[in-house]
N, C-alpha and C. Protein backbone atom coordinates (compact mmCIF):
# COMPACT_ATOMS: atom_id res chain seq x y z
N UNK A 1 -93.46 -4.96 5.54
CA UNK A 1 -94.89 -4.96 5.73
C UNK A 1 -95.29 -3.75 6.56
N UNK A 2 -96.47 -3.05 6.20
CA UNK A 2 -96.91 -2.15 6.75
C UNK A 2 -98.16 -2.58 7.69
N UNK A 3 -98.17 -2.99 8.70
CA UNK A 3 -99.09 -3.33 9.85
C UNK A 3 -99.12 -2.69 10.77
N UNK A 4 -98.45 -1.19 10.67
CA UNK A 4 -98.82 -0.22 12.16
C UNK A 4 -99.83 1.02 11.69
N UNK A 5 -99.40 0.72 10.36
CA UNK A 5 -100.94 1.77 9.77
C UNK A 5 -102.10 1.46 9.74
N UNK A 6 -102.22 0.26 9.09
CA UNK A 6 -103.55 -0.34 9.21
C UNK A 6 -104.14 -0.22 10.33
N UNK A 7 -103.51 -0.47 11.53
CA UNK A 7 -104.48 -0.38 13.08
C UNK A 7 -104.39 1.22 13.43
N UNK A 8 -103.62 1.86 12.88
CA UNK A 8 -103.83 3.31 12.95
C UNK A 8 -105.78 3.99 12.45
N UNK A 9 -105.29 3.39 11.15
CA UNK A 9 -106.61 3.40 10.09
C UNK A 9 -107.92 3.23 10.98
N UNK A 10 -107.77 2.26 11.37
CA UNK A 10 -108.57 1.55 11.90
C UNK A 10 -109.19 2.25 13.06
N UNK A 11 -108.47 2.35 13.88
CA UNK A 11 -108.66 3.16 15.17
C UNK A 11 -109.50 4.89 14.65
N UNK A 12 -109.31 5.36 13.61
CA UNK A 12 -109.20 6.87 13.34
C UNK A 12 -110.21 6.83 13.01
N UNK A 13 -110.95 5.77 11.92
CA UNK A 13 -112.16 5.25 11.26
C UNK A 13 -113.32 4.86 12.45
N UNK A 14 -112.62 3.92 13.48
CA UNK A 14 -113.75 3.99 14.35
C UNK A 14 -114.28 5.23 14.89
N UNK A 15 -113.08 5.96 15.71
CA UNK A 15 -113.93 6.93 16.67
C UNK A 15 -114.67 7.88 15.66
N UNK A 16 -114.03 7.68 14.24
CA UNK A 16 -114.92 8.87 13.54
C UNK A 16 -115.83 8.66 13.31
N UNK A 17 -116.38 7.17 12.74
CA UNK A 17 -117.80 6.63 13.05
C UNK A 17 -118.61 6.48 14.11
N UNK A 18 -117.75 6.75 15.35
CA UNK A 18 -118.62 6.64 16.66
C UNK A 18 -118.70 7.84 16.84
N UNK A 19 -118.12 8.64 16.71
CA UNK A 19 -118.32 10.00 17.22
C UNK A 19 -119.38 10.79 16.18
N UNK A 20 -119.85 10.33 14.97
CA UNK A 20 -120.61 10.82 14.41
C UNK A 20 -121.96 10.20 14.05
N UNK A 21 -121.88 8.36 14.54
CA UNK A 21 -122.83 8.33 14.36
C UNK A 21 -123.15 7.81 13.05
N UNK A 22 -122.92 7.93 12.04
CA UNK A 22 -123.17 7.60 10.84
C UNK A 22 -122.28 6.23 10.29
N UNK A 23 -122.86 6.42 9.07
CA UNK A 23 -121.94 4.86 8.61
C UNK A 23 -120.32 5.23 8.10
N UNK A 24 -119.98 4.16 8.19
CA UNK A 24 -118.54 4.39 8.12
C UNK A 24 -117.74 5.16 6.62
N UNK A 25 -117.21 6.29 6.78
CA UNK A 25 -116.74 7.15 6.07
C UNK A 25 -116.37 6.82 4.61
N UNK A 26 -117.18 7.15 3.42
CA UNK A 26 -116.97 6.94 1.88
C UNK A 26 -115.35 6.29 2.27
N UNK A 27 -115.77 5.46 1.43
CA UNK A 27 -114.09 4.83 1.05
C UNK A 27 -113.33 4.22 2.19
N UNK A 28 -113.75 3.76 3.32
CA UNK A 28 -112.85 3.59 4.59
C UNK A 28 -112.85 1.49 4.46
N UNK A 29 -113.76 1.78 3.76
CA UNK A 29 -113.50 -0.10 3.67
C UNK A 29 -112.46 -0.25 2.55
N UNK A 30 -112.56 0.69 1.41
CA UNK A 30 -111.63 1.00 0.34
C UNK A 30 -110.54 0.93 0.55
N UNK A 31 -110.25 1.73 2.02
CA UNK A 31 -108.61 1.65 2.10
C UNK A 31 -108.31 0.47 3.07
N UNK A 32 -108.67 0.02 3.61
CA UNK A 32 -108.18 -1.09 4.72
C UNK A 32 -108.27 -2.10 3.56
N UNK A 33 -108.73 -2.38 2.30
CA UNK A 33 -108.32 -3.45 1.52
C UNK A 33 -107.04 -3.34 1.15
N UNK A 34 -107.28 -1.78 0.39
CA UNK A 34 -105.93 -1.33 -0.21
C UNK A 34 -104.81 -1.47 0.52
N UNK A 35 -104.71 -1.07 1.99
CA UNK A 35 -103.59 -1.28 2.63
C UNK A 35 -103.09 -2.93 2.38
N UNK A 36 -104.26 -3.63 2.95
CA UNK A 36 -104.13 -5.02 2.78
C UNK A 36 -103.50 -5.35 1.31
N UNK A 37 -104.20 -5.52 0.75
CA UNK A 37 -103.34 -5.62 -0.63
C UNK A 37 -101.94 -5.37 -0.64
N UNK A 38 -101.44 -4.39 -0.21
CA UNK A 38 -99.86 -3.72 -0.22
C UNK A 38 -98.99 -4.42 0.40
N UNK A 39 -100.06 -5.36 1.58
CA UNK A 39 -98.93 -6.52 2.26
C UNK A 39 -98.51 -7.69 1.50
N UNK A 40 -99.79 -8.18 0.18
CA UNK A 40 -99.20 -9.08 -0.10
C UNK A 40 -99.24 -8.80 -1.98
N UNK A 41 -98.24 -7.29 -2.48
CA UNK A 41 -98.20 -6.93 -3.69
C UNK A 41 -97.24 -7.83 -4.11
N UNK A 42 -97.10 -7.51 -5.81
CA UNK A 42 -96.41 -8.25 -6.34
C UNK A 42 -95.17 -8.63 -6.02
N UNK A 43 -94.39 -7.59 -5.68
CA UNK A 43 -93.24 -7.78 -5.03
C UNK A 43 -92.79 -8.92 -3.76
N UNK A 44 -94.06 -9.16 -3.35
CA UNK A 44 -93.79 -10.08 -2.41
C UNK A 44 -93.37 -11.56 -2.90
N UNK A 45 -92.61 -12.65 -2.28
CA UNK A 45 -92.33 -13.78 -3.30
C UNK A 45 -93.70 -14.80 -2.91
N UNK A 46 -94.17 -15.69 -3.59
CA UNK A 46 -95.50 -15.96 -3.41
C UNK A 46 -95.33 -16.98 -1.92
N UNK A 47 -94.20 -17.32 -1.77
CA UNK A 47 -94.41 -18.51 -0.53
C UNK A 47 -94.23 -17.60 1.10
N UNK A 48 -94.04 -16.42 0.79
CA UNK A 48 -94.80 -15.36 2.20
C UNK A 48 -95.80 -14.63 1.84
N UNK A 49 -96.45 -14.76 0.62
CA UNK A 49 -98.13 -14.55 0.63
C UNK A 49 -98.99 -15.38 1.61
N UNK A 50 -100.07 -14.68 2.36
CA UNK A 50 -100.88 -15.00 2.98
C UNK A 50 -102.22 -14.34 3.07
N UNK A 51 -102.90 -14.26 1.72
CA UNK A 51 -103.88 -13.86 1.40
C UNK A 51 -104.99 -14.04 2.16
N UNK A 52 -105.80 -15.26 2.46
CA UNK A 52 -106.24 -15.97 3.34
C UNK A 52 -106.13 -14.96 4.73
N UNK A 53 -105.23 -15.49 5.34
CA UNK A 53 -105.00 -14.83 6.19
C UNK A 53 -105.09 -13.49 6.66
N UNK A 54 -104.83 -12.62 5.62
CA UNK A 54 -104.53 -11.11 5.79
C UNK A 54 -106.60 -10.93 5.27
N UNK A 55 -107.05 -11.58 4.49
CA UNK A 55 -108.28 -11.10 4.20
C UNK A 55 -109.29 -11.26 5.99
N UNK A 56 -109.08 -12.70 6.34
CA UNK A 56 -109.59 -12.43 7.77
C UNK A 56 -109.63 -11.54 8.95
N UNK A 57 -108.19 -11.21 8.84
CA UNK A 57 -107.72 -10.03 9.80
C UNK A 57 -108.25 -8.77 9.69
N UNK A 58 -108.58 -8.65 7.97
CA UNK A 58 -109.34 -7.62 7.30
C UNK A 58 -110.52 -7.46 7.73
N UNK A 59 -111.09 -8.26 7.76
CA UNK A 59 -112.72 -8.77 8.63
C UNK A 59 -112.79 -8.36 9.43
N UNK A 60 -111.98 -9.17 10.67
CA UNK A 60 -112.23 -8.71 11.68
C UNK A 60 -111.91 -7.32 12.40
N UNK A 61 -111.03 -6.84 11.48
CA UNK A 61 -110.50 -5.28 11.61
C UNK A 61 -112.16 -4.52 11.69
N UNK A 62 -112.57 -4.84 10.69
CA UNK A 62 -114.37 -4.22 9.95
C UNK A 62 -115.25 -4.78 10.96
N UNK A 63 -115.07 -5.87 11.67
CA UNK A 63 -116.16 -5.64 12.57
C UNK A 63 -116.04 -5.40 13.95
N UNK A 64 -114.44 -5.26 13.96
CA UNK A 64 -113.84 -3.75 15.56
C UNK A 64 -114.81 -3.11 14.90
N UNK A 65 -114.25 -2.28 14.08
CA UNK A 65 -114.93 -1.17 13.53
C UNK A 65 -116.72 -0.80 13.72
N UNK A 66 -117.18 -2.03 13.02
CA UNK A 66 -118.73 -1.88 13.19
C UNK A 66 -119.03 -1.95 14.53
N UNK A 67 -118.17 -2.52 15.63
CA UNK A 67 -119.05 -2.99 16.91
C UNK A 67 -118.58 -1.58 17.84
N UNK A 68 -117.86 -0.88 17.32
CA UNK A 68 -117.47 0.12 17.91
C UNK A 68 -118.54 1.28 16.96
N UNK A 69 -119.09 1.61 16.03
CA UNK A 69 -120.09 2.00 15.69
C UNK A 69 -121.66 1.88 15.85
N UNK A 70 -121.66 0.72 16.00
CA UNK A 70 -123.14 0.29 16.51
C UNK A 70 -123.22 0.26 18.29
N UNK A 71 -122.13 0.90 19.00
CA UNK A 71 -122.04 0.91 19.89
C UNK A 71 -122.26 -0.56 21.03
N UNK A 72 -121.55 -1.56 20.31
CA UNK A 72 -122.01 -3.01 20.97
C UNK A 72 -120.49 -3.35 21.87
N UNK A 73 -119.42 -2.03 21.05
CA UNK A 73 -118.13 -2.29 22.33
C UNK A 73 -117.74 -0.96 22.37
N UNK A 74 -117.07 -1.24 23.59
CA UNK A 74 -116.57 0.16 24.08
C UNK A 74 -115.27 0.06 23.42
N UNK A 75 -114.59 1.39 24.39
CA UNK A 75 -113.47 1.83 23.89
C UNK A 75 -112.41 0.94 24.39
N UNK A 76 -112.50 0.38 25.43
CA UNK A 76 -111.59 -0.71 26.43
C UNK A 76 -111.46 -2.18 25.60
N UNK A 77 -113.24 -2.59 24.88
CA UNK A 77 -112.88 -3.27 24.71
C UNK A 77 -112.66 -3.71 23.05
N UNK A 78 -113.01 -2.69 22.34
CA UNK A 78 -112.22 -2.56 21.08
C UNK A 78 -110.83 -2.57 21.11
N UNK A 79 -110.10 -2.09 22.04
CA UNK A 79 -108.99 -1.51 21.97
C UNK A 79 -107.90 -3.13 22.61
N UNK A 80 -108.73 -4.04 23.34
CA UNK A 80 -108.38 -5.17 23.60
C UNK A 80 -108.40 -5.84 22.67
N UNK A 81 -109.67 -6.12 21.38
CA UNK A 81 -109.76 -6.58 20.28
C UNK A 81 -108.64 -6.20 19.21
N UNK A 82 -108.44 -5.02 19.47
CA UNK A 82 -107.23 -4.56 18.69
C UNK A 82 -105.94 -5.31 19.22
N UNK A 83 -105.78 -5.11 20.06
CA UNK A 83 -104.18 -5.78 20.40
C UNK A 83 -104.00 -6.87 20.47
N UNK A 84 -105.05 -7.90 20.19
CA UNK A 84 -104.95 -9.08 20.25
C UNK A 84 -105.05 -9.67 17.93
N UNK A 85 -105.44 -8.70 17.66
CA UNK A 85 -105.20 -8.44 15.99
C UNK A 85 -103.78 -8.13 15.69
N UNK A 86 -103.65 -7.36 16.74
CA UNK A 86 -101.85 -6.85 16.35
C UNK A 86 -101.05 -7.91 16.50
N UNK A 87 -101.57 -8.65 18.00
CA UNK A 87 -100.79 -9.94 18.01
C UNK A 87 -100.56 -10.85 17.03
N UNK A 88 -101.94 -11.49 16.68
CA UNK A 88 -101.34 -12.04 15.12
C UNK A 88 -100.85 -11.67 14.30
N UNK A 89 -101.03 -10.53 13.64
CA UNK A 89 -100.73 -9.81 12.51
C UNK A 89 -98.91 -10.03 12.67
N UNK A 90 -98.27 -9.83 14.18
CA UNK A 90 -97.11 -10.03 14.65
C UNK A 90 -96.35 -10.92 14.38
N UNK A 91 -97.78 -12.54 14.74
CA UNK A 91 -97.08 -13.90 14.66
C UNK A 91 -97.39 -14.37 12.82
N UNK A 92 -97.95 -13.38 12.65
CA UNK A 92 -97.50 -13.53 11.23
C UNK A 92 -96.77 -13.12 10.30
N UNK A 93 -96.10 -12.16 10.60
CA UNK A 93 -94.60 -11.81 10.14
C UNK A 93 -93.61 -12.47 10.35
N UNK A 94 -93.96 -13.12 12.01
CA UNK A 94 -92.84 -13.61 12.24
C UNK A 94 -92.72 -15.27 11.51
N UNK A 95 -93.71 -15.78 11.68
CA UNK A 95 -93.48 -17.19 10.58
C UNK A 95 -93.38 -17.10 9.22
N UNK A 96 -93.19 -15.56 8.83
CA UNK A 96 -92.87 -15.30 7.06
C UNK A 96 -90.98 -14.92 7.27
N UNK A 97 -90.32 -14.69 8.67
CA UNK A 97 -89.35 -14.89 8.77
C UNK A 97 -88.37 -15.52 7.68
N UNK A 98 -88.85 -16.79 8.19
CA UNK A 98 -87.70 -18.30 7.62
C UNK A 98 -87.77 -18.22 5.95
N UNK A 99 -88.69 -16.96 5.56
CA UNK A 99 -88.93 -17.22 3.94
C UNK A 99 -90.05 -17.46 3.37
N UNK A 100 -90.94 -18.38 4.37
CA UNK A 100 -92.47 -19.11 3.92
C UNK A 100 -92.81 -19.18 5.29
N UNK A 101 -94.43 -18.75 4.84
CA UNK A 101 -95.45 -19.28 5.94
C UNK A 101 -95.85 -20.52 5.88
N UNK A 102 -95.06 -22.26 6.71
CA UNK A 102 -95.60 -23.40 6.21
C UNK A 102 -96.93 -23.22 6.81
N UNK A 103 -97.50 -24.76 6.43
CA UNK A 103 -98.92 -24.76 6.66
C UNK A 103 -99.50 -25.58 7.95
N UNK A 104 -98.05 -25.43 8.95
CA UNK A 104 -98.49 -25.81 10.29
C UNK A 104 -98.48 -24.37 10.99
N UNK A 105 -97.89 -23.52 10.11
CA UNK A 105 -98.34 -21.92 11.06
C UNK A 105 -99.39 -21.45 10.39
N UNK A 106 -99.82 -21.81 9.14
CA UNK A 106 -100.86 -20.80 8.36
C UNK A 106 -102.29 -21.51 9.21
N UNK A 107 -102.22 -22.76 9.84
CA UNK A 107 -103.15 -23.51 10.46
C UNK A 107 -102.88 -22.64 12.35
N UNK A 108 -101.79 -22.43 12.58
CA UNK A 108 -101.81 -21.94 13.94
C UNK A 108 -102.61 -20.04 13.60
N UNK A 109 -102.37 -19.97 12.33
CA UNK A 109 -102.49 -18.53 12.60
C UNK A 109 -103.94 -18.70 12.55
N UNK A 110 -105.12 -19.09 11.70
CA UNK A 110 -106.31 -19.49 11.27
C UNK A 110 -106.76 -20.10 12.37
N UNK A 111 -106.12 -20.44 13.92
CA UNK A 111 -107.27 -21.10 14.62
C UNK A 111 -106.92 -19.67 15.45
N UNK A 112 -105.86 -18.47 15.99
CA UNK A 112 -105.75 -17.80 16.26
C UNK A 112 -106.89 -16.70 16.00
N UNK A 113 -107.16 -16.59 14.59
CA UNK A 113 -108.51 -15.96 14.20
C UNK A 113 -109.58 -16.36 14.60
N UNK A 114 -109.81 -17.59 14.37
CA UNK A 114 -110.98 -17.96 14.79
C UNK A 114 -111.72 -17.98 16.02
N UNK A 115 -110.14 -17.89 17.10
CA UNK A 115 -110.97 -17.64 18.73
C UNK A 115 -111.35 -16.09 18.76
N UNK A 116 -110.80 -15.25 17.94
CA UNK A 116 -110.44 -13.78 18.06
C UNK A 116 -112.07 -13.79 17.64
N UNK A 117 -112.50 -14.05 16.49
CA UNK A 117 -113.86 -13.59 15.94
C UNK A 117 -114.97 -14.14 16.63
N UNK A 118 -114.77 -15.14 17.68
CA UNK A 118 -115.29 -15.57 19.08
C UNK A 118 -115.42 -14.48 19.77
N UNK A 119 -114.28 -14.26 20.41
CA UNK A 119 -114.15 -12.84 21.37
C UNK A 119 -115.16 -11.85 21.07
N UNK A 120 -114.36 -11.62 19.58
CA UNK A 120 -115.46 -9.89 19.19
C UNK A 120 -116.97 -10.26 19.08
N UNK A 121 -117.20 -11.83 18.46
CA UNK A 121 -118.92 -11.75 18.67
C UNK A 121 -119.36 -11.69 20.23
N UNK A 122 -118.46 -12.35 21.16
CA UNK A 122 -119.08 -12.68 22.41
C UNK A 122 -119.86 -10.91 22.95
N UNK A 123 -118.33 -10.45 22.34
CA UNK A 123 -118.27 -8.89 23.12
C UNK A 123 -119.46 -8.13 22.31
N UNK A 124 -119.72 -8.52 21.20
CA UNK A 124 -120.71 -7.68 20.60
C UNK A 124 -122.18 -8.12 20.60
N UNK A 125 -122.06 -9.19 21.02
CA UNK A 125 -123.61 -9.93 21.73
C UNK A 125 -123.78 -10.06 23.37
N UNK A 126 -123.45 -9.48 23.96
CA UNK A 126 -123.26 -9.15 25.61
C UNK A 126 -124.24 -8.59 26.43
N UNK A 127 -125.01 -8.11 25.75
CA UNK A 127 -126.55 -7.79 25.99
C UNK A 127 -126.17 -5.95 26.34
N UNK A 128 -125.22 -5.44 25.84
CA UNK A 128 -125.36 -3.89 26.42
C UNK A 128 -125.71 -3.53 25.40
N UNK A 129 -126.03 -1.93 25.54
CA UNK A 129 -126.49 -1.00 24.34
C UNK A 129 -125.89 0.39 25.49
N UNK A 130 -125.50 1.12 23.53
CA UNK A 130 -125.42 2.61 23.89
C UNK A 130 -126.09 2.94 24.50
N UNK A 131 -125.01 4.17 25.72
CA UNK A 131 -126.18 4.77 26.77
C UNK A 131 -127.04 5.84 25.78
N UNK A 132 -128.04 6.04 26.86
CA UNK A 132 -129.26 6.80 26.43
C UNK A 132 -128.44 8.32 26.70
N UNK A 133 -129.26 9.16 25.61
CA UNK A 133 -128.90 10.69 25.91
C UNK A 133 -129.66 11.25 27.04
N UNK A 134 -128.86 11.94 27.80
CA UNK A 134 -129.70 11.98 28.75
C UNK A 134 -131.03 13.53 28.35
N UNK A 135 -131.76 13.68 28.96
CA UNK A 135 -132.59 14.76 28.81
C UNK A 135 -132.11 16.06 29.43
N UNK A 136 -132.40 17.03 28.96
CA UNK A 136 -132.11 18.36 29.57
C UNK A 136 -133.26 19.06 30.17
């Protein structure tokens, strides 16, 4: 599985959207599927597919991304949002270990998300806004 690119992606896509300001770069949602996809291609045997799963992570990858564009998180705390994505993404390799993801981890990993997309709304409804430019 390739899961150190994707947060690479990810990271490169934000600051380039924050640093410019604009919407996020032709094709950049394009590839964070595509990557996704590659985790769970044909080759994979279907009982360590975790489609489900990998599509959420996908999500919430996209709205690091947006909240770090719309300037609703910083760099500290995107970058916390991130490592706590990596974490799962982690504990989900590791319960594809034994062969299969059963469905008392595909349920641990899915409530794991669900506090995570807590977090990033809390952090992206917090009442800050991008600073102002200052005047010259």
């Amino acid at each position: 599985m390739k899961l150190r690119p994707i947060a690479c992606l990810t990271i490169i896509l934000a600051l380039t959207a924050f640093s410019q300001a604009e919407e996020l770069p032709k094709g950049a949602k394009k590839e964070i599927h595509a990557a996704v996809k590659e985790q769970n291609g044909a080759d994979i045997p279907p009982a360590l597919r975790t489609p489900r799963v990998d599509a959420r992570t996908e999500k919430m990858r996209l709205l690091i991304v947006q909240g770090i564009k719309d300037g609703q998180l910083s760099g500290g705390e995107a970058s916390t949002l991130e490592r706590e994505l990596s974490r799962i993404e982690r504990d989900e390799k590791s319960a594809k270990k034994d062969g299969k993801a059963d469905r008392g981890e595909r349920i641990r990993l899915n409530r794991d998300i669900n506090e995570l997309h807590e977090r990033i709304w809390a952090k992206t409804h917090n009442g800050t806004k991008p600073a102002e430019p200052l005047e010259k």
